[in-house]
Protein backbone atom coordinates (compact mmCIF):
# COMPACT_ATOMS: atom_id res chain seq x y z
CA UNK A 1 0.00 0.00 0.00
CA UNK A 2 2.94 2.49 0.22
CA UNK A 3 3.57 2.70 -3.36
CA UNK A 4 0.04 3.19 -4.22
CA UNK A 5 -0.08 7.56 -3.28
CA UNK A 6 2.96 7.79 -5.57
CA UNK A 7 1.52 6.08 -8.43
CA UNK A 8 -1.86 7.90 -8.10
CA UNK A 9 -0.12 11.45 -8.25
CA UNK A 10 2.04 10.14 -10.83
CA UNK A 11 -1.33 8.92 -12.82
CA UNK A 12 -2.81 12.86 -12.12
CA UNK A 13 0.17 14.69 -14.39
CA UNK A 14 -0.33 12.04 -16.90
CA UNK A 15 -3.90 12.43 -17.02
CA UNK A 16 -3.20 16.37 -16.92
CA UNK A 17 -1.08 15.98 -19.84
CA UNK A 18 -3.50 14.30 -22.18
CA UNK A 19 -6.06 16.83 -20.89
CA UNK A 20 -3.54 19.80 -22.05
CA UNK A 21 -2.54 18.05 -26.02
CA UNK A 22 -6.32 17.06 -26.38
CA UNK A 23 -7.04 20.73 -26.68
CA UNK A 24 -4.12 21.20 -29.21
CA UNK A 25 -6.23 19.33 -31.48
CA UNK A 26 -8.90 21.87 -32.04
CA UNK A 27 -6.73 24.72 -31.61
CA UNK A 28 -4.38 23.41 -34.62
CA UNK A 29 -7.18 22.46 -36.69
CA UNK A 30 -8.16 25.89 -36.60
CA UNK A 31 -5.03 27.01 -37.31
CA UNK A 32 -4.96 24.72 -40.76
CA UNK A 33 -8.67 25.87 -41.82
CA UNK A 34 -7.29 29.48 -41.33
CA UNK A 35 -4.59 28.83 -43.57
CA UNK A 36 -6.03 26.68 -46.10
CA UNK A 37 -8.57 29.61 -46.73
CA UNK A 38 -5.85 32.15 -46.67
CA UNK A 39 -4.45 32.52 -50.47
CA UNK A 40 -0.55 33.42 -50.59
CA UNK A 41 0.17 31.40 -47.40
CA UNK A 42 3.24 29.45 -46.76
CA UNK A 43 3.54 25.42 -47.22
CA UNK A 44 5.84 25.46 -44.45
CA UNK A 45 3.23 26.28 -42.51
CA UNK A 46 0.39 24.24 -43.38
CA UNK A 47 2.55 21.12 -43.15
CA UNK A 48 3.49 22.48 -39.08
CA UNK A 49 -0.18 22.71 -38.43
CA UNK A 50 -1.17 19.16 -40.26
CA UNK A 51 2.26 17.63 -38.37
CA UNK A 52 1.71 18.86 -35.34
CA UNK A 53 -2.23 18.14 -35.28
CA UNK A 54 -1.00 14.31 -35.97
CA UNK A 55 2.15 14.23 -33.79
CA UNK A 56 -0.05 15.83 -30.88
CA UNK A 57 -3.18 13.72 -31.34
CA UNK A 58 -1.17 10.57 -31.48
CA UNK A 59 1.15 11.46 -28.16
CA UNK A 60 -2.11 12.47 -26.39
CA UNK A 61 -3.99 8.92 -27.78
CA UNK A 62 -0.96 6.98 -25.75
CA UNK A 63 -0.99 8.75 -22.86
CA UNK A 64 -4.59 8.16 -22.24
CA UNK A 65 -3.95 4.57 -23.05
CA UNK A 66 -1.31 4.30 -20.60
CA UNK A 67 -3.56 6.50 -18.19
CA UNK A 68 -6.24 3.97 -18.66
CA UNK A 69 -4.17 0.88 -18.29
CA UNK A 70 -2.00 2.08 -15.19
CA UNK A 71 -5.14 3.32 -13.67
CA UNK A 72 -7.09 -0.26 -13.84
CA UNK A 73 -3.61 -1.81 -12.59
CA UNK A 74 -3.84 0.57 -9.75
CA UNK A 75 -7.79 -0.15 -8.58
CA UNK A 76 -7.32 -4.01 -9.20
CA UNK A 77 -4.07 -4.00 -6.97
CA UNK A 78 -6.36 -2.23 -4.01
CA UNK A 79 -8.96 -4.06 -4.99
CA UNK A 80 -7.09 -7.71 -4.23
CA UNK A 81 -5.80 -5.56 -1.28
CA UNK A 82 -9.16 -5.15 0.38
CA UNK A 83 -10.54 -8.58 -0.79
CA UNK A 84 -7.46 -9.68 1.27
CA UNK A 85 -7.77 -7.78 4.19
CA UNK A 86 -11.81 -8.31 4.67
CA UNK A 87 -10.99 -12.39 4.02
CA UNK A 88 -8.03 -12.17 6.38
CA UNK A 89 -10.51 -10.43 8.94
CA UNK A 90 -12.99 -12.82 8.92
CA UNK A 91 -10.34 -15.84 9.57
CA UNK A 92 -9.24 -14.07 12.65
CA UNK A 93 -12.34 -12.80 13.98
CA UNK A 94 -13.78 -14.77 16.82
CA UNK A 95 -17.03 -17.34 15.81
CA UNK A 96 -19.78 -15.73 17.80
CA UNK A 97 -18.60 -12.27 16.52
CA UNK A 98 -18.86 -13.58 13.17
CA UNK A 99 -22.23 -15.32 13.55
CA UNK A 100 -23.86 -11.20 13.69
CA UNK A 101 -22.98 -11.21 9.77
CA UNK A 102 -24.99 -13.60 7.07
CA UNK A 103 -22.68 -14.86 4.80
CA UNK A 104 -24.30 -13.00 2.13
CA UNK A 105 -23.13 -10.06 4.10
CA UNK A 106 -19.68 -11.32 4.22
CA UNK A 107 -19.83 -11.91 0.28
CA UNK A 108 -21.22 -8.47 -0.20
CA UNK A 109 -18.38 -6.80 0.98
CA UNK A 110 -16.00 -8.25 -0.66
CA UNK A 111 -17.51 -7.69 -3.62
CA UNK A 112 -20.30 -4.85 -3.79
CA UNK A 113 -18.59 -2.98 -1.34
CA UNK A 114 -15.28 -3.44 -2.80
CA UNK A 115 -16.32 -2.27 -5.64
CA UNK A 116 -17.62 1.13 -4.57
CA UNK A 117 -14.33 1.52 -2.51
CA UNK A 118 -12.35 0.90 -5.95
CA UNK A 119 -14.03 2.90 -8.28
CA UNK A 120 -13.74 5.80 -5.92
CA UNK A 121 -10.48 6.14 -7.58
CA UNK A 122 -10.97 6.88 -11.24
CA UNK A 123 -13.76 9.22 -10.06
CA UNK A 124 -10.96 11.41 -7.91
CA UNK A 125 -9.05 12.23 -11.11
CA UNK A 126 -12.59 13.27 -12.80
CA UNK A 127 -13.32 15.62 -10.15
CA UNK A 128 -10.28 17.69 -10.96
CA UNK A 129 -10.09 17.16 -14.87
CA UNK A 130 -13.54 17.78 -15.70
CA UNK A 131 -13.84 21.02 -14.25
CA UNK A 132 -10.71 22.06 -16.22
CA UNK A 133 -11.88 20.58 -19.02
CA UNK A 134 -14.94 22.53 -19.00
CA UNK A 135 -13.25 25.98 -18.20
CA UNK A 136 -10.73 25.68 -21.37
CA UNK A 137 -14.08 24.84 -23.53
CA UNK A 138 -16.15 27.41 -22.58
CA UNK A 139 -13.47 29.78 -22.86
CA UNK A 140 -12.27 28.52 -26.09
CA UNK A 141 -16.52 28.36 -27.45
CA UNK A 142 -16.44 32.04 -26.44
CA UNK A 143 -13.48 33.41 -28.30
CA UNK A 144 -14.91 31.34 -31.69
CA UNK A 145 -18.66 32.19 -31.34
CA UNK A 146 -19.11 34.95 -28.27
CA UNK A 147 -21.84 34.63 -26.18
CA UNK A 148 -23.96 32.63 -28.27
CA UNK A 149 -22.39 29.13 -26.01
CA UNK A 150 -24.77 30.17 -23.36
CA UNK A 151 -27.49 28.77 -24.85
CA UNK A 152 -25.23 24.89 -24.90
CA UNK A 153 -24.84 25.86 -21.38
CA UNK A 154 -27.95 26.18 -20.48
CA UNK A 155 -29.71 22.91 -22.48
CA UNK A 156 -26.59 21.19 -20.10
CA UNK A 157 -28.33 22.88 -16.95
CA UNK A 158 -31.52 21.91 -18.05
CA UNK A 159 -30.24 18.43 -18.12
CA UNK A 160 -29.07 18.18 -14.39
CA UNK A 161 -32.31 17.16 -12.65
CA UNK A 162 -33.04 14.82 -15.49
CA UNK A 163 -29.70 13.21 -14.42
CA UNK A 164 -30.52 13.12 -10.95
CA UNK A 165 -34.17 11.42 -11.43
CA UNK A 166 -32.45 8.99 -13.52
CA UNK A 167 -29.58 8.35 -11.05
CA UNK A 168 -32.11 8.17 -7.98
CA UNK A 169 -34.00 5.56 -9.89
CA UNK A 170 -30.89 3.30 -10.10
CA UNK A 171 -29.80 3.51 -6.72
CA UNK A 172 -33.40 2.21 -5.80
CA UNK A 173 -33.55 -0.57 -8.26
CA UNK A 174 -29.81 -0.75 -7.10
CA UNK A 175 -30.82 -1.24 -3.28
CA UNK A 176 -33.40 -3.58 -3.95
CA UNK A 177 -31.19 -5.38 -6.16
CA UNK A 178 -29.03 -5.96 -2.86
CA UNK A 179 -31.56 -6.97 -0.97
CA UNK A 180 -32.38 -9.78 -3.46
CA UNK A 181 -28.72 -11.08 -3.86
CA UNK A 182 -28.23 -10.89 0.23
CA UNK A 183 -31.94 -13.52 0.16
CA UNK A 184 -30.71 -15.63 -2.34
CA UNK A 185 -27.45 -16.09 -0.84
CA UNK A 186 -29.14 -17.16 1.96
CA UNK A 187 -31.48 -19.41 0.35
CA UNK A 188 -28.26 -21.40 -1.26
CA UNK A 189 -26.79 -21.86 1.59
């Protein structure tokens, strides 16, 4: 477990860095419609922008592969972690202790539990990004079209309680679903 703060932070300026080139994509591909439509412009130039648009797209494809893949490393190491330390709990644990918990209890956190623990993880690194992400677009949508990106901003508002109805629903269905899993469990056994 002492490793794993490192390689978290480590996983942040990686995921910052594909953040920061997948905005050179736009930017340079405005850069090559500006000069394809401009008349006496220089090849030199067009061939940067077209270079660099691949060169930049290609880096920042990797490092969200790598991102990706180190990341899912990462939550599957903690995730054997926890397994480990819940099983290694339960051996140790004194019987009558352990008789206040249904096995299907038992199996639900290592599992269901687990699971929400773990995929904390990949969420931390979209609170920061996404934020950022949305600053630089806005600000970019208002130097190519003005004010006129308030009205995408506020369909996305209008969204947001749609998205919590729908979420609320799930976590009920997801609750009940629970519920069912913890009966049958006990049933089978």
């Amino acid at each position: 477990l002492d490793t794993f703060g490192v390689d978290y932070f480590l996983l942040g300026l990686i995921k910052f860095s594909s953040d920061c080139l997948n905005f050179s994509g736009p930017l340079l591909l405005n850069q090559l419609v500006q000069f394809v439509e401009i008349k006496d412009s220089n090849l030199k130039d067009g061939l940067f922008y077209a270079t660099s648009l691949f060169v930049f797209s290609l880096i920042s494809c990797l490092l969200n592969i790598h991102f990706t893949n180190s990341l899912n490393k990462l939550c599957l190491r903690i995730r054997i972690a926890l397994i480990s330390l819940i099983y290694r709990k339960s051996l140790i644990v004194k019987l009558n202790e352990l008789n206040k918990y249904s096995i299907g209890q038992v199996v639900n956190y290592m599992s269901i539990d687990n699971d929400s623990i773990v995929n904390a993880f990949p969420s931390f690194h979209s609170f920061w990004s996404l934020p950022l992400q949305i600053s630089i677009t806005l600000y970019l949508l208002y130097s190519q079209i003005g004010l006129s990106f308030l009205v995408g901003v506020t369909f996305v508002i209008i969204l947001i309680p749609i998205n919590k109805f729908l979420s609320d629903y799930i976590s009920k269905v997801q609750k009940k679903l629970m519920s069912n899993k913890d009966e049958r469990v006990k049933v089978n056994i």
